[in-house]
Protein backbone atom coordinates (compact mmCIF):
# COMPACT_ATOMS: atom_id res chain seq x y z
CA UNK A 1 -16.26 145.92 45.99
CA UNK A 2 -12.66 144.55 46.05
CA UNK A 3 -11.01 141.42 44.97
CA UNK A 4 -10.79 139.79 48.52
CA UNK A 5 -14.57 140.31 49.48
CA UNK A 6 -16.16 138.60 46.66
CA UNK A 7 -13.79 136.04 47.30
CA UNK A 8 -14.95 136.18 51.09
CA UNK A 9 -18.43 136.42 49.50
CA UNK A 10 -17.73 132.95 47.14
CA UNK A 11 -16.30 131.37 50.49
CA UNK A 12 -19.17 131.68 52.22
CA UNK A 13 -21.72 131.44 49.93
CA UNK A 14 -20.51 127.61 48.97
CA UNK A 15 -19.88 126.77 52.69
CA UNK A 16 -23.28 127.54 53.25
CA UNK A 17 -24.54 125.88 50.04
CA UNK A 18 -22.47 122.59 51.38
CA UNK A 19 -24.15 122.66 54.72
CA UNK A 20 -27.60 122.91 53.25
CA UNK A 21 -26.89 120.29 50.57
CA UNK A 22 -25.77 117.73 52.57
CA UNK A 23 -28.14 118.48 55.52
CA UNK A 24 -30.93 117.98 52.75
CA UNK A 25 -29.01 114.95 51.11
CA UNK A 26 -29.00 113.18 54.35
CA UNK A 27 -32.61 113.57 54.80
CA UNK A 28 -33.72 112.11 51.22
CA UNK A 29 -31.92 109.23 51.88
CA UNK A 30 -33.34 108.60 55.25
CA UNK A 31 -36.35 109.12 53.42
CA UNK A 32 -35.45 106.76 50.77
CA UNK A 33 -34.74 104.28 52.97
CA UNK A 34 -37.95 104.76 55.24
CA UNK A 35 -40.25 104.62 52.15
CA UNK A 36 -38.28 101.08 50.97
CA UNK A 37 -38.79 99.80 54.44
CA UNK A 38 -41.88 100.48 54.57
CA UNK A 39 -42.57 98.86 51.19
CA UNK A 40 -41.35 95.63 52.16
CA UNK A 41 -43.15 95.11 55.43
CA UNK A 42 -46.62 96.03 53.91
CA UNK A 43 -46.11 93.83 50.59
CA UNK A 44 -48.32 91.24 50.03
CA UNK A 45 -46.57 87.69 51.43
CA UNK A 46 -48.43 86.10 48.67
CA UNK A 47 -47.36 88.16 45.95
CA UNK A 48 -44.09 89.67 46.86
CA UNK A 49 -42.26 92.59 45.28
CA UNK A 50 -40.33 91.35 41.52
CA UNK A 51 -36.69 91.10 42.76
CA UNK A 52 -35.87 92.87 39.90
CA UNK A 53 -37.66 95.75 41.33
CA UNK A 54 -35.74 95.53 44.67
CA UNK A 55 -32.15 95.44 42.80
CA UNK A 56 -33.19 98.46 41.09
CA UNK A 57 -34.22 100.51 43.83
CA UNK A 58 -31.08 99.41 45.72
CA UNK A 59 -28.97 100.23 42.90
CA UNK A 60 -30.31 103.96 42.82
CA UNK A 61 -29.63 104.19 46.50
CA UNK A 62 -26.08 103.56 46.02
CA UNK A 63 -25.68 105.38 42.72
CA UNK A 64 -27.32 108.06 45.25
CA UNK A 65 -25.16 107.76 47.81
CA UNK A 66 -21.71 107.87 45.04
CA UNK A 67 -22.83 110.84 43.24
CA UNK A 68 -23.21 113.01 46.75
CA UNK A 69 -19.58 111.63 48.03
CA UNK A 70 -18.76 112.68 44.14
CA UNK A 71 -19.98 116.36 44.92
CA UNK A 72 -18.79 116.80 48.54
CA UNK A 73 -15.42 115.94 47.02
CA UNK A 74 -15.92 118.51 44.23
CA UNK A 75 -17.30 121.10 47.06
CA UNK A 76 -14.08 120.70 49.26
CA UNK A 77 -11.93 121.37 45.58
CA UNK A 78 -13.41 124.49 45.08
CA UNK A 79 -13.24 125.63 48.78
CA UNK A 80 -9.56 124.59 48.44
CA UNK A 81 -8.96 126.74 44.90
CA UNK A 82 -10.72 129.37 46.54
CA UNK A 83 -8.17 130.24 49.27
């Protein structure tokens, strides 16, 4: 095996490791935000949900969200070094 096919073989290998990372990325936040919807609407109105609570979950949502544009960016990097 030569120089240019593993590099062929590294190419495609992390193109299709992108697709299937972000594919599944997408659908745990959707998930995420399903489950969070559907916390709220069946919470009890007379004992509602610590705010605290809330902040928190929203905060790992985002944090979520940062560190997948974080390793997208690092994904397209590598793709770049590799040609």
């Amino acid at each position: 095996m030569n120089i240019s096919s593993i590099n062929d073989l590294i190419t495609s290998s992390s193109s299709n490791t992108q697709k299937t990372a972000t594919s599944k990325t997408g659908a745990d936040q959707e998930t995420f935000l399903k489950l969070l919807v559907a916390q709220m609407k069946n919470q009890d109105p007379l004992n509602p949900q610590d705010s605290v609570q809330y902040m928190t979950q929203l905060a790992q949502f985002s944090s979520l969200e940062q560190l997948t544009s974080i390793n997208d960016k690092l994904v397209q990097l590598i793709d770049l070094g590799n040609k």
